[in-house]
N, C-alpha and C. Protein backbone atom coordinates (compact mmCIF):
# COMPACT_ATOMS: atom_id res chain seq x y z
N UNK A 1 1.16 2.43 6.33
CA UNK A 1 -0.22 2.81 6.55
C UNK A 1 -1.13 1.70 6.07
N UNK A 2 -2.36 1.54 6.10
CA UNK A 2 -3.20 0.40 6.20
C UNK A 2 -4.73 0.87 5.06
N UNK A 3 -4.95 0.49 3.95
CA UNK A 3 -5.35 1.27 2.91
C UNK A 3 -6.33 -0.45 2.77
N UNK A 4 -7.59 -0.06 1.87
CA UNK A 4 -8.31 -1.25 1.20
C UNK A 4 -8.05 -1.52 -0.19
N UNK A 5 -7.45 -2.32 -0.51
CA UNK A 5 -7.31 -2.82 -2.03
C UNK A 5 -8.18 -4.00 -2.56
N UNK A 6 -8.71 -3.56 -3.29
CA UNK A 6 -10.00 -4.46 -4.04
C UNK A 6 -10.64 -5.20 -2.15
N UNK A 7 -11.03 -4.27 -1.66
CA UNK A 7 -11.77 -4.55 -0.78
C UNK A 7 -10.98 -5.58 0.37
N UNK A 8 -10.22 -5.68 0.09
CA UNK A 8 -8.91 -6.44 1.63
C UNK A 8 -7.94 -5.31 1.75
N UNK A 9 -8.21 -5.19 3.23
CA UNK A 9 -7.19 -4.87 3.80
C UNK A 9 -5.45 -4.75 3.72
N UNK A 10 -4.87 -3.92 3.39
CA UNK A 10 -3.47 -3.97 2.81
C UNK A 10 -2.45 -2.82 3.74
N UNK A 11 -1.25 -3.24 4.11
CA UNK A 11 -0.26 -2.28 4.33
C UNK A 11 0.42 -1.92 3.15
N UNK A 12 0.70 -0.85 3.32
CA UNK A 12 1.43 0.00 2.32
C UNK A 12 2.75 0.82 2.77
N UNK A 13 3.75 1.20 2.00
CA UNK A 13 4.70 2.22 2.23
C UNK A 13 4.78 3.27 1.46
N UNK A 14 3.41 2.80 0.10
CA UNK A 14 3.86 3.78 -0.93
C UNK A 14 2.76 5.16 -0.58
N UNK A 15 3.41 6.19 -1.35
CA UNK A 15 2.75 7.11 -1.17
C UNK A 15 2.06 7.79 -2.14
N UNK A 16 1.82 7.49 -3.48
CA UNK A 16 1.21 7.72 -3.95
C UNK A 16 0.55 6.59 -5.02
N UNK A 17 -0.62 6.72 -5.90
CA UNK A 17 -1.12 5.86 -6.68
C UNK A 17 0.07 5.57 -7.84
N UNK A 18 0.86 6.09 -8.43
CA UNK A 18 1.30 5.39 -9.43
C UNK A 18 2.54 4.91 -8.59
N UNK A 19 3.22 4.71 -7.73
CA UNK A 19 4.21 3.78 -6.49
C UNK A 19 3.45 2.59 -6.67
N UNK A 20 1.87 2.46 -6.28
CA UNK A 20 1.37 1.44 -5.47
C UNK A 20 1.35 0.54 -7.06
N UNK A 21 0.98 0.90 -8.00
CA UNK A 21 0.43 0.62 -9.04
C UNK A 21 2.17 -0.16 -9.57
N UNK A 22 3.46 0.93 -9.31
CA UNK A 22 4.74 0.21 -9.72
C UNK A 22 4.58 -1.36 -8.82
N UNK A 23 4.35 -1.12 -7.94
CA UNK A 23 4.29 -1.79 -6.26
C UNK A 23 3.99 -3.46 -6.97
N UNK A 24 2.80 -3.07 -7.61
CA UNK A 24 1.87 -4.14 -8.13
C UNK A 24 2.56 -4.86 -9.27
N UNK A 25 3.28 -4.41 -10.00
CA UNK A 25 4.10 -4.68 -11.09
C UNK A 25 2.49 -4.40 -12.17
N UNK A 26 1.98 -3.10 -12.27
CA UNK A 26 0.85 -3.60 -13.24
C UNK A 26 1.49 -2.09 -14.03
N UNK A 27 2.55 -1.42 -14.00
CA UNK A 27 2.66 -0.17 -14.56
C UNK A 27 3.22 -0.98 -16.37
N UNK A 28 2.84 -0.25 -17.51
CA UNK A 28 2.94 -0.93 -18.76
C UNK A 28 1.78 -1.44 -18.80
N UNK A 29 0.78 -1.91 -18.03
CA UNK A 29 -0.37 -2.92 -18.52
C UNK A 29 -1.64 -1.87 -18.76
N UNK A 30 -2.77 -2.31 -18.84
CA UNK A 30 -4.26 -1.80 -19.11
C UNK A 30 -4.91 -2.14 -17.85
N UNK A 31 -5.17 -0.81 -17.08
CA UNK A 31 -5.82 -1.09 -15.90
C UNK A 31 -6.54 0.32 -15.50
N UNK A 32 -7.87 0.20 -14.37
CA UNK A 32 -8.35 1.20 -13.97
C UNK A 32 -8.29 1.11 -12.65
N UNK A 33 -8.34 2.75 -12.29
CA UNK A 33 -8.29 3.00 -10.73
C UNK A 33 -8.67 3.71 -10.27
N UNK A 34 -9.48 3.53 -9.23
CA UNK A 34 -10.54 4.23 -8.67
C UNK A 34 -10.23 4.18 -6.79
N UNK A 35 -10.07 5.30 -6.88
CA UNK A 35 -10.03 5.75 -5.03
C UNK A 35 -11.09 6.53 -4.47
N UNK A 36 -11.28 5.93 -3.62
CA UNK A 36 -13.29 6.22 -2.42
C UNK A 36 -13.72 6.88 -3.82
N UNK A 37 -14.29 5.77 -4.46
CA UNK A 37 -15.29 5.71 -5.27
C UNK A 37 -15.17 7.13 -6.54
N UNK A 38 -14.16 7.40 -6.68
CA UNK A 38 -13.71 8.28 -7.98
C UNK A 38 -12.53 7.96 -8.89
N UNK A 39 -12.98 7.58 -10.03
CA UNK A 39 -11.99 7.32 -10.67
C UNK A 39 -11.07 8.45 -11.19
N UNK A 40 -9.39 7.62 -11.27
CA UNK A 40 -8.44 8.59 -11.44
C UNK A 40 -7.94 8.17 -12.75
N UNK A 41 -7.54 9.16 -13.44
CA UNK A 41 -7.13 9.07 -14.93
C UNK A 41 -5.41 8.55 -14.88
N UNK A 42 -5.23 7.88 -16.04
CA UNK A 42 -3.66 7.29 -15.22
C UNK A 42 -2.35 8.62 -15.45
N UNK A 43 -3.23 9.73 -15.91
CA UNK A 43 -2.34 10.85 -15.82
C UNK A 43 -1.88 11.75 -14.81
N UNK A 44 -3.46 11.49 -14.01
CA UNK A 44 -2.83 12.06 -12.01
C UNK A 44 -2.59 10.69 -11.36
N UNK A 45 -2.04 9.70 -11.76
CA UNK A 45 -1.86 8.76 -10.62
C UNK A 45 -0.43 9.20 -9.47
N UNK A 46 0.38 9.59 -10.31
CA UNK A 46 1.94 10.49 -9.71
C UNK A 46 1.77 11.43 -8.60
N UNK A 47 0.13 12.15 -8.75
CA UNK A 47 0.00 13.03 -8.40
C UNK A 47 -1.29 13.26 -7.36
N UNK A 48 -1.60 11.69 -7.09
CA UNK A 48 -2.94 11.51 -6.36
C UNK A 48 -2.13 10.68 -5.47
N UNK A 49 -2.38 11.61 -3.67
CA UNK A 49 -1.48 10.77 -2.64
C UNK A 49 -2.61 9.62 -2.37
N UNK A 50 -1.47 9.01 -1.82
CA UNK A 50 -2.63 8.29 -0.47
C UNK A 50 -2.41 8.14 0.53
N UNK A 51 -3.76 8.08 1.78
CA UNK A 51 -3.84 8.53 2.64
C UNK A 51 -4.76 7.11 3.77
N UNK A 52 -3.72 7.32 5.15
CA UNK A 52 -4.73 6.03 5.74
C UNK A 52 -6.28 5.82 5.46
N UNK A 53 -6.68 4.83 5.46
CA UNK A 53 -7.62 3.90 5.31
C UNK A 53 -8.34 4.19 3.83
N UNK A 54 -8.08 5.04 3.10
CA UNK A 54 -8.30 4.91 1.68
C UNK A 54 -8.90 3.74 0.97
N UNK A 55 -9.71 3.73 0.38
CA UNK A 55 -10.39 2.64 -0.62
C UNK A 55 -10.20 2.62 -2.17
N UNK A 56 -9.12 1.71 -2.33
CA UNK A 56 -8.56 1.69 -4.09
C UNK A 56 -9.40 0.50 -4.65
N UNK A 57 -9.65 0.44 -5.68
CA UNK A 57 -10.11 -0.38 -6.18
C UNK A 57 -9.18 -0.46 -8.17
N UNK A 58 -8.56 -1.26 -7.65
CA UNK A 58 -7.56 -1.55 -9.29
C UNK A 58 -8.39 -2.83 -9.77
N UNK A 59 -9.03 -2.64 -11.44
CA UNK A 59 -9.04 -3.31 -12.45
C UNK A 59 -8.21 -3.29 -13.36
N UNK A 60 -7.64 -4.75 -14.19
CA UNK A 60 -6.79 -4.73 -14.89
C UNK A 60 -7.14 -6.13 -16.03
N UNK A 61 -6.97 -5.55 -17.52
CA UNK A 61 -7.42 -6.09 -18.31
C UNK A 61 -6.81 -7.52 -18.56
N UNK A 62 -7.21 -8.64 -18.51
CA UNK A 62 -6.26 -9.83 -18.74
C UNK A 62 -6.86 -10.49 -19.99
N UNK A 63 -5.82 -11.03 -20.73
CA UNK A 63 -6.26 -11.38 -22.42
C UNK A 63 -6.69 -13.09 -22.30
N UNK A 64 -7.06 -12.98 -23.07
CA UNK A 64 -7.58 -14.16 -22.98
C UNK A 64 -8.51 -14.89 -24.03
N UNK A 65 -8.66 -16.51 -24.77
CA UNK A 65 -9.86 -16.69 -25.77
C UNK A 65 -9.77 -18.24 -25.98
């Protein structure tokens, strides 16, 4: 299916937010996620599908000084 990630265009196979998030290799890290403009707590990510043309938007904390 064909979903927006940080605003580009992306195919996907996964079906739910915490897949896409394994997908990403960002599961273990500090990150937020927000789908059509509501953020999801990383406790329903397992449990929040997704669905064509969907709008994710993943932030993720990178260290740095």
């Amino acid at each position: 299916m064909q979903i927006y990630l940080n605003g580009a265009p992306q195919a996907t196979t996964c079906q739910n937010l915490l897949q896409l998030i394994q997908q990403l290799s960002l599961d273990g890290k500090r990150f937020a996620v927000e789908k059509n403009e509501m953020i999801i707590p990383k406790s329903k990510l397992e449990n929040t599908l997704i669905s064509e043309h969907d709008r994710i938007e993943i932030i993720h904390a990178v260290g740095g000084g």
